[in-house]
Protein backbone atom coordinates (compact mmCIF):
# COMPACT_ATOMS: atom_id res chain seq x y z
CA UNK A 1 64.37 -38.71 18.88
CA UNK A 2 66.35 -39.72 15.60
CA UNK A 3 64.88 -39.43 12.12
CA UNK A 4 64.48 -43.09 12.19
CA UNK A 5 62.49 -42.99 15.21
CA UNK A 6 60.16 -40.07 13.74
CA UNK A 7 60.01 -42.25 10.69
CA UNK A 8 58.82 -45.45 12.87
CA UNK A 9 56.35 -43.15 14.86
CA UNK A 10 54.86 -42.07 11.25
CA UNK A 11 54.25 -45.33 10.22
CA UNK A 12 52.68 -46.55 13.70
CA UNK A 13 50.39 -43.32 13.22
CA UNK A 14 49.53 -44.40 10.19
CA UNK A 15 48.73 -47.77 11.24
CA UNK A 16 46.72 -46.77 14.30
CA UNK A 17 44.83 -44.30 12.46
CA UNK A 18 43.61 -46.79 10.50
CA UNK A 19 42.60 -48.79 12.88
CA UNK A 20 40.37 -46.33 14.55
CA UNK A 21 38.98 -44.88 10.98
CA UNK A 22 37.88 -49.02 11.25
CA UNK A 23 36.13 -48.54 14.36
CA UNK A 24 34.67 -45.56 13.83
CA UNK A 25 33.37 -47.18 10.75
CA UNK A 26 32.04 -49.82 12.62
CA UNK A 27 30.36 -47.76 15.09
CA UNK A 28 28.75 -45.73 12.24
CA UNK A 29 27.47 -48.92 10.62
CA UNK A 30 26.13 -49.90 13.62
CA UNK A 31 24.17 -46.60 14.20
CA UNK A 32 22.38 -47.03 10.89
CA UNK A 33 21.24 -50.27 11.65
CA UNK A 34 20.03 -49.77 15.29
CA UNK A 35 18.21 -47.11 14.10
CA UNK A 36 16.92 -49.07 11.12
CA UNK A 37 15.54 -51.64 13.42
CA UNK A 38 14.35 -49.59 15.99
CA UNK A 39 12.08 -47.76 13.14
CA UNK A 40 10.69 -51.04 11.90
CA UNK A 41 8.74 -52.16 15.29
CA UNK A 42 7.20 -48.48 15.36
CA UNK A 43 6.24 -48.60 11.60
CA UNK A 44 4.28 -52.29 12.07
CA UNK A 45 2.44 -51.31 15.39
CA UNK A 46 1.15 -47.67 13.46
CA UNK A 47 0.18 -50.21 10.21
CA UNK A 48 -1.60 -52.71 12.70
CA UNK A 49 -3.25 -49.64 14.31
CA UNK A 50 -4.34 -48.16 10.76
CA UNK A 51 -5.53 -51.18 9.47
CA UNK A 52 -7.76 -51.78 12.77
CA UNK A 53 -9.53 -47.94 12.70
CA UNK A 54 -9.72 -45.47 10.10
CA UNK A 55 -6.97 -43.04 10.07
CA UNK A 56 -8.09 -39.96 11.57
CA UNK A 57 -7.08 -36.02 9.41
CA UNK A 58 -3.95 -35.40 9.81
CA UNK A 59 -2.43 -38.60 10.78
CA UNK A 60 1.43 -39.72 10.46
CA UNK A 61 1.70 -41.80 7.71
CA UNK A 62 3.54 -45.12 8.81
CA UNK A 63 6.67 -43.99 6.65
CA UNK A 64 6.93 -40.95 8.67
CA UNK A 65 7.17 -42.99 12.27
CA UNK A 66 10.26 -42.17 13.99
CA UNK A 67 11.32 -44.43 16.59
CA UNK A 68 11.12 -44.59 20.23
CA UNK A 69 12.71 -42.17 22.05
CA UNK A 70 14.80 -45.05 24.34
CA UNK A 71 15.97 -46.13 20.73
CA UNK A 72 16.65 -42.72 19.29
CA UNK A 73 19.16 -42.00 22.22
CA UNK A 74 21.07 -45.76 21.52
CA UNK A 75 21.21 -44.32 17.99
CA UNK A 76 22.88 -41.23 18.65
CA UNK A 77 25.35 -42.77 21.23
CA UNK A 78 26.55 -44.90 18.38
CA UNK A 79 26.56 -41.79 16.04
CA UNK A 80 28.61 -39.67 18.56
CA UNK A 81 31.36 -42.81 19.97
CA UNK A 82 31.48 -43.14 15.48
CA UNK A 83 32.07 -39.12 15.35
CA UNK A 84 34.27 -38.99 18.56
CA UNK A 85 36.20 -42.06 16.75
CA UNK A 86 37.03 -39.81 13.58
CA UNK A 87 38.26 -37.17 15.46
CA UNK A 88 40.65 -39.61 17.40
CA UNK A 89 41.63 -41.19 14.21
CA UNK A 90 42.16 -37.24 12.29
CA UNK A 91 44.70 -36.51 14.96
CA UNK A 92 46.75 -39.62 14.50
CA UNK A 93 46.25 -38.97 10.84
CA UNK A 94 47.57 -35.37 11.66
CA UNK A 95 50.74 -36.48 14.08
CA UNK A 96 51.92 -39.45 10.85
CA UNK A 97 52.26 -36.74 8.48
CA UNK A 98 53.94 -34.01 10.80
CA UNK A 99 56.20 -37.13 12.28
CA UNK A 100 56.96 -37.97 8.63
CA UNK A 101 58.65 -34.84 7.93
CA UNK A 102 60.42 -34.72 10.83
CA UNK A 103 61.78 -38.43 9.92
CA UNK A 104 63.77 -36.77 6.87
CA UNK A 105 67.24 -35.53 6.98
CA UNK A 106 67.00 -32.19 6.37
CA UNK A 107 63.06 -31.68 8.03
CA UNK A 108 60.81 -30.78 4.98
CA UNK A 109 56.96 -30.80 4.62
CA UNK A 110 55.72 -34.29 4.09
CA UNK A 111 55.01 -33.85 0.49
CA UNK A 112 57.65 -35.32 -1.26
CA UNK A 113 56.55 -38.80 -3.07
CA UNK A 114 52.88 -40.08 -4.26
CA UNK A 115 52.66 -41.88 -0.87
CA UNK A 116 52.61 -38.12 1.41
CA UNK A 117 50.57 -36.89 -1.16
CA UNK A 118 48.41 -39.46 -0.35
CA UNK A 119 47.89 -39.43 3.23
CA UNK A 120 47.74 -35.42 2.88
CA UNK A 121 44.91 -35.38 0.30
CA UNK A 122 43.44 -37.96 2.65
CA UNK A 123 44.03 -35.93 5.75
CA UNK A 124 42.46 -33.05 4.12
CA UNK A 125 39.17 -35.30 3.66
CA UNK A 126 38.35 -35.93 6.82
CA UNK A 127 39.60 -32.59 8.55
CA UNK A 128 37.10 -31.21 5.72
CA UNK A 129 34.23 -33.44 7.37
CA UNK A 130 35.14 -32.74 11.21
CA UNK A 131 35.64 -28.52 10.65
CA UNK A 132 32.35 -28.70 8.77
CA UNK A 133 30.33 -31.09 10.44
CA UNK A 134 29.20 -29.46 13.52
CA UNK A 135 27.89 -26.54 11.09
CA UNK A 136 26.26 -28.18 9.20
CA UNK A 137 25.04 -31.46 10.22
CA UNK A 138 27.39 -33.89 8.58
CA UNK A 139 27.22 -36.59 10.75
CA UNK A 140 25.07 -38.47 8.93
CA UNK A 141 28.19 -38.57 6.24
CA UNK A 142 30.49 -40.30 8.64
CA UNK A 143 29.81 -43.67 7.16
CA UNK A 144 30.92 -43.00 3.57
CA UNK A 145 34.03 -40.76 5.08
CA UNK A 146 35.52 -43.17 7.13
CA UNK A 147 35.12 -45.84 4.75
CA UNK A 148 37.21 -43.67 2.11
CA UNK A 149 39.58 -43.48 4.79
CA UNK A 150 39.96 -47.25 5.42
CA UNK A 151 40.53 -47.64 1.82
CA UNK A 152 42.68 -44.99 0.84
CA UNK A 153 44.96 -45.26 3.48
CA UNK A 154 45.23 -49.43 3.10
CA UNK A 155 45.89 -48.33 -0.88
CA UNK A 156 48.60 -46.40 0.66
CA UNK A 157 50.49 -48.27 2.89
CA UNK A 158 50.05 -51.56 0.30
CA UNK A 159 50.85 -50.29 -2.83
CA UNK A 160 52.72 -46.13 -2.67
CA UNK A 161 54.74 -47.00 0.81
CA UNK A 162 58.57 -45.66 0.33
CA UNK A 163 60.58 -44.87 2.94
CA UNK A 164 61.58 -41.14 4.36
CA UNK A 165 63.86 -39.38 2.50
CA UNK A 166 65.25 -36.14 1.31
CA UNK A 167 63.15 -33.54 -1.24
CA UNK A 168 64.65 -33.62 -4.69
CA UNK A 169 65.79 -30.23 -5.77
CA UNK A 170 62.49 -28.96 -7.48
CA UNK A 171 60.56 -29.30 -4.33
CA UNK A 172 62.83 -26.70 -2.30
CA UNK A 173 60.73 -24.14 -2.34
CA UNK A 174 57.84 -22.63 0.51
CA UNK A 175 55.81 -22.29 -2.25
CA UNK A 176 55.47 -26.18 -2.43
CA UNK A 177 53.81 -25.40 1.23
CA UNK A 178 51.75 -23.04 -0.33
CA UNK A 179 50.67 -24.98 -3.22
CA UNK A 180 50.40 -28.38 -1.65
CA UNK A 181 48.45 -26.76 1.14
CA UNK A 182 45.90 -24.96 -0.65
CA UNK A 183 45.38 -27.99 -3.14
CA UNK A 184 44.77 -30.24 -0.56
CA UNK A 185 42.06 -27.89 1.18
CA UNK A 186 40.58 -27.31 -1.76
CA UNK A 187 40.43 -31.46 -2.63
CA UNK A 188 39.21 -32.55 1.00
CA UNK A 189 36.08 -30.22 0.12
CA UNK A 190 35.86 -31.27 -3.33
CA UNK A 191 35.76 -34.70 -2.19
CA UNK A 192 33.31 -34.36 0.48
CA UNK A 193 31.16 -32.41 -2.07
CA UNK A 194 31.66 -35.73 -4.02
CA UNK A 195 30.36 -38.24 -1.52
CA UNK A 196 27.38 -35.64 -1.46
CA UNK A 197 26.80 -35.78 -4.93
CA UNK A 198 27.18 -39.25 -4.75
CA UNK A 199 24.29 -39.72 -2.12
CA UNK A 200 22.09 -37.39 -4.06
CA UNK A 201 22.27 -39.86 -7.01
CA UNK A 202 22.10 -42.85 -5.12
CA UNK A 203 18.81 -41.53 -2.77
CA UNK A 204 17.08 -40.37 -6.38
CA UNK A 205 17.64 -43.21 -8.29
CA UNK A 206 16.60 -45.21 -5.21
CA UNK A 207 13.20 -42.64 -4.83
CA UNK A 208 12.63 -42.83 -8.26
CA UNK A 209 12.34 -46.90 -8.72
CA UNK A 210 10.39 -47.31 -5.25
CA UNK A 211 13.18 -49.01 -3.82
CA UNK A 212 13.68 -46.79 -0.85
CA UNK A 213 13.41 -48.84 2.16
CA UNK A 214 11.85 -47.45 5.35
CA UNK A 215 14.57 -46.66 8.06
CA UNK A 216 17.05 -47.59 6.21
CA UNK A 217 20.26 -45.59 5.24
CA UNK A 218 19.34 -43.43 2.29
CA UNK A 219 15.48 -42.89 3.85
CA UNK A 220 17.27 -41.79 6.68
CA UNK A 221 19.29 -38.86 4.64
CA UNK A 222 18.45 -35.21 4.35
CA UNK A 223 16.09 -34.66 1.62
CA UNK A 224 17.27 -34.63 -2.45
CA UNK A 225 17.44 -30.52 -2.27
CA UNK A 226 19.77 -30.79 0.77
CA UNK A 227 21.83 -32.92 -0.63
CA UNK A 228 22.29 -30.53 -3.46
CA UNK A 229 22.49 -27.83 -1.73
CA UNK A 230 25.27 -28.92 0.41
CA UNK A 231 27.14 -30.28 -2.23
CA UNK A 232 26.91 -27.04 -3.86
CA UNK A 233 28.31 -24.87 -1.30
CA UNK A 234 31.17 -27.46 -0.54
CA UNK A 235 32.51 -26.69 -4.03
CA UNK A 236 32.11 -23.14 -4.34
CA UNK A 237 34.08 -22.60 -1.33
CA UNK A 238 36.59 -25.00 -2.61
CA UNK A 239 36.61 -23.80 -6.09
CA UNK A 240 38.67 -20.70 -5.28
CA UNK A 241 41.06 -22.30 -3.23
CA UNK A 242 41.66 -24.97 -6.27
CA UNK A 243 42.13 -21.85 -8.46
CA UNK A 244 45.08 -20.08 -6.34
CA UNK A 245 46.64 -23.55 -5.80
CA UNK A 246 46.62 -24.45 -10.01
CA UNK A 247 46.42 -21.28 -11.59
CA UNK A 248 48.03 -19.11 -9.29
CA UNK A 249 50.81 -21.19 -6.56
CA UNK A 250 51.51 -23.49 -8.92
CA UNK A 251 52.47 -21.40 -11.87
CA UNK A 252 54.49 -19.64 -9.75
CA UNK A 253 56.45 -22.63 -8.41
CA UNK A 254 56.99 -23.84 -11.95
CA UNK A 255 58.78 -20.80 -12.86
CA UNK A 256 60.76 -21.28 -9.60
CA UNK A 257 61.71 -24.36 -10.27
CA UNK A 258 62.19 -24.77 -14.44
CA UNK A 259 62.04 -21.17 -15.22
CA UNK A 260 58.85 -20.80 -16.76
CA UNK A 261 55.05 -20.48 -15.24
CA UNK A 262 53.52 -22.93 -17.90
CA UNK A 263 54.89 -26.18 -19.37
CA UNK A 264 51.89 -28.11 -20.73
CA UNK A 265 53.54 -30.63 -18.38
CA UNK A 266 50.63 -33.51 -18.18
CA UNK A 267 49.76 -32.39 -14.18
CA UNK A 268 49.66 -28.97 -14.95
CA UNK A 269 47.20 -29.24 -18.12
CA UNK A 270 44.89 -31.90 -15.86
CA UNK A 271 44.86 -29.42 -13.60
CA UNK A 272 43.39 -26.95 -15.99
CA UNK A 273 41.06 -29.27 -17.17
CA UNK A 274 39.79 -30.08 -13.46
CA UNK A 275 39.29 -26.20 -13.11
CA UNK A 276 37.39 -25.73 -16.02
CA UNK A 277 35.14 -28.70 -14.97
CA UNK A 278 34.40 -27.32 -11.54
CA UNK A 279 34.21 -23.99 -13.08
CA UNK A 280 31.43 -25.46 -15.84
CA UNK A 281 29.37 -26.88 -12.91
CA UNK A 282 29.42 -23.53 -10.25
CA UNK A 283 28.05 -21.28 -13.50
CA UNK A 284 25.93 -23.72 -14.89
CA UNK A 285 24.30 -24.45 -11.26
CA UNK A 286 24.18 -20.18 -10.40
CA UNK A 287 22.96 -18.87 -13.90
CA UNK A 288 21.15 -21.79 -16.14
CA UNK A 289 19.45 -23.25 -13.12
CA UNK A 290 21.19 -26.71 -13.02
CA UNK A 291 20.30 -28.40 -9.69
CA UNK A 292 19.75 -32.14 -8.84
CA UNK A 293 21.13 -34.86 -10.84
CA UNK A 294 22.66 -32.65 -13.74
CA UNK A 295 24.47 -30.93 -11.34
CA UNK A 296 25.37 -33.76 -9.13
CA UNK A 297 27.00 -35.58 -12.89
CA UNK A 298 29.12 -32.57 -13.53
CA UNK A 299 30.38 -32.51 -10.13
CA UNK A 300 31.32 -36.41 -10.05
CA UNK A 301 33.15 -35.72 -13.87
CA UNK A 302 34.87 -32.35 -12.10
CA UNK A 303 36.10 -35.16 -9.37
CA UNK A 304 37.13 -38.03 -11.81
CA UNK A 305 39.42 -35.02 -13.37
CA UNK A 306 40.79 -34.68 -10.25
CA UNK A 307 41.26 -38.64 -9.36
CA UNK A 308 43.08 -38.80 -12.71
CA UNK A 309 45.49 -36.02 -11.76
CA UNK A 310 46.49 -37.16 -8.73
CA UNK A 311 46.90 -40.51 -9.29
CA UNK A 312 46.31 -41.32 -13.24
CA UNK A 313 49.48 -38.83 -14.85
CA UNK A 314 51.64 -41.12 -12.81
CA UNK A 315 51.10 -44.15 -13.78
CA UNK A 316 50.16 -43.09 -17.72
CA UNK A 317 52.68 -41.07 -18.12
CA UNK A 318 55.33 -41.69 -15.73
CA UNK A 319 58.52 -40.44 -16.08
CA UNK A 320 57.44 -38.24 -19.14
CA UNK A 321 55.93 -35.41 -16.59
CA UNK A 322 58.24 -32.66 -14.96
CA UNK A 323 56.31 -34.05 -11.68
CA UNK A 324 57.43 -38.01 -12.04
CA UNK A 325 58.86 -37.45 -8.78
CA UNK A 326 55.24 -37.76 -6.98
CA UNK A 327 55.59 -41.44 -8.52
């Protein structure tokens, strides 16, 4: 195969994985509401059965009612075809970006413009979500993630699409491997911390004004202090990672490529700023106690730092950063 035709196949990846990121979204919508409506019948029939006879000790409260187990197992189908789905869709993801590198003349990584950056971060997003969610339960997250997708990668291919082409000369380097690689590990957990955070918020505020609705998507959550707790751990283990890719790789690469390891170059200080954020949030949740919605705040202002450096010093300050070239 030419470059051209590794180029082509890149862009049908991308395309395709799109589409499937789409049905898995689908299929994950459509496992919240079967389950939704499968809860509601078992909820009315224990009211109508409380209302007719006292409640005996130690009754389940009508809230607590889980559904049938017929419509329990028609839930879960739709949650694993929705899970099964994202995987399908995180290898086409996978096989655009390694075809886009191969669709330059010389190969390089496919990390050269603000549109690879962008299908890497997103890449490292759901690979984040697939490694982690047999540990630790995530499927319940697969709405949210492949609805990030969708939009991401439409964002991409609409408005950051240029064609392949060669590196310019301050991105021959393997520590752009090494840098890239680590930053975009460290982001996919960051941002799946985020969509955690983001839950937590959404379930409490909902909790707190008594509009939680029985069956529904948020009841249907783990509880506030697993949220938490999950977000938590997401971002320490991606906290270090962040630190060797902007404190440590990228320093590094700077002096490889303009001869000195700092240049209070826009991206670089953003990046600081982004560490010091995170780094605020892990001490203030391990020494001063800060769980819950203080926590959760921090963590969504660590990830608007990051938002704004990967996509905000382009457009702000364009061609006055040494890293225009991810415009």
């Amino acid at each position: 195969m030419s470059t051209a035709d590794f180029a082509a196949f890149s862009n049908n990846a991308v395309m395709f994985a799109s589409i499937v990121y789409v049905l898995a979204f689908v299929a994950h919508v459509v496992e919240w509401a079967t389950g939704r409506a499968a809860v509601e019948p078992a909820r009315e029939a224990a009211l109508e059965s409380a209302l007719a006879a006292p409640a005996p000790p130690g009754a389940v409260a009508t809230s607590d009612v889980p559904p049938a187990e017929g419509d329990e197992e028609r839930v879960d189908r739709w949650g694993r075809i929705g899970l099964a789905l994202t995987v399908v869709a995180v290898l086409l993801h996978f096989a655009a970006l390694v075809a886009r590198g191969l669709g330059s003349d010389p190969v390089r990584v496919p990390w050269g413009n603000m549109y690879e950056f962008t299908l890497a971060g997103a890449f490292g997003v759901s690979l984040m979500y697939v490694l982690l969610g047999r540990r630790y339960g995530l499927r319940w997250m697969g709405l949210p993630v492949t609805g990030f997708e969708v939009v991401v990668l439409m964002l991409a291919v609409l408005l950051l699409y240029v064609p392949a082409g060669p590196l310019v000369p301050a991105l021959h380097s393997y520590w752009l491997v090494i840098h890239v690689m680590a930053a975009v590990v460290a982001s996919g957990a960051f941002a799946v911390g985020a969509i955690a955070a983001v839950l937590y918020l959404v379930k409490d505020r909902a909790r707190t004004r008594g509009s939680l609705r029985p069956g529904g998507y948020l009841d249907r959550l783990p509880d506030l202090p697993a949220l938490d707790r999950l977000s938590y751990r997401l971002h320490a283990f991606g906290f270090p990672i962040w630190t060797f890719a902007a404190l440590v790789a990228g320093p590094i690469w700077a002096e490889y490529a303009w001869g000195r390891y700092w240049n209070w170059d826009p991206k670089e200080v953003w990046a600081f700023i982004t560490w010091v954020v995170y780094a605020a949030y892990l001490h203030a949740r391990a020494t001063a106690g800060w769980r819950g919605k203080a926590a959760a705040v921090i963590a969504l202002v660590g990830f608007a730092t990051l938002l704004f450096n990967f996509v905000g010093i382009n457009f702000f300050f364009g061609g006055g950063s040494l890293h225009s070239y991810a415009g």
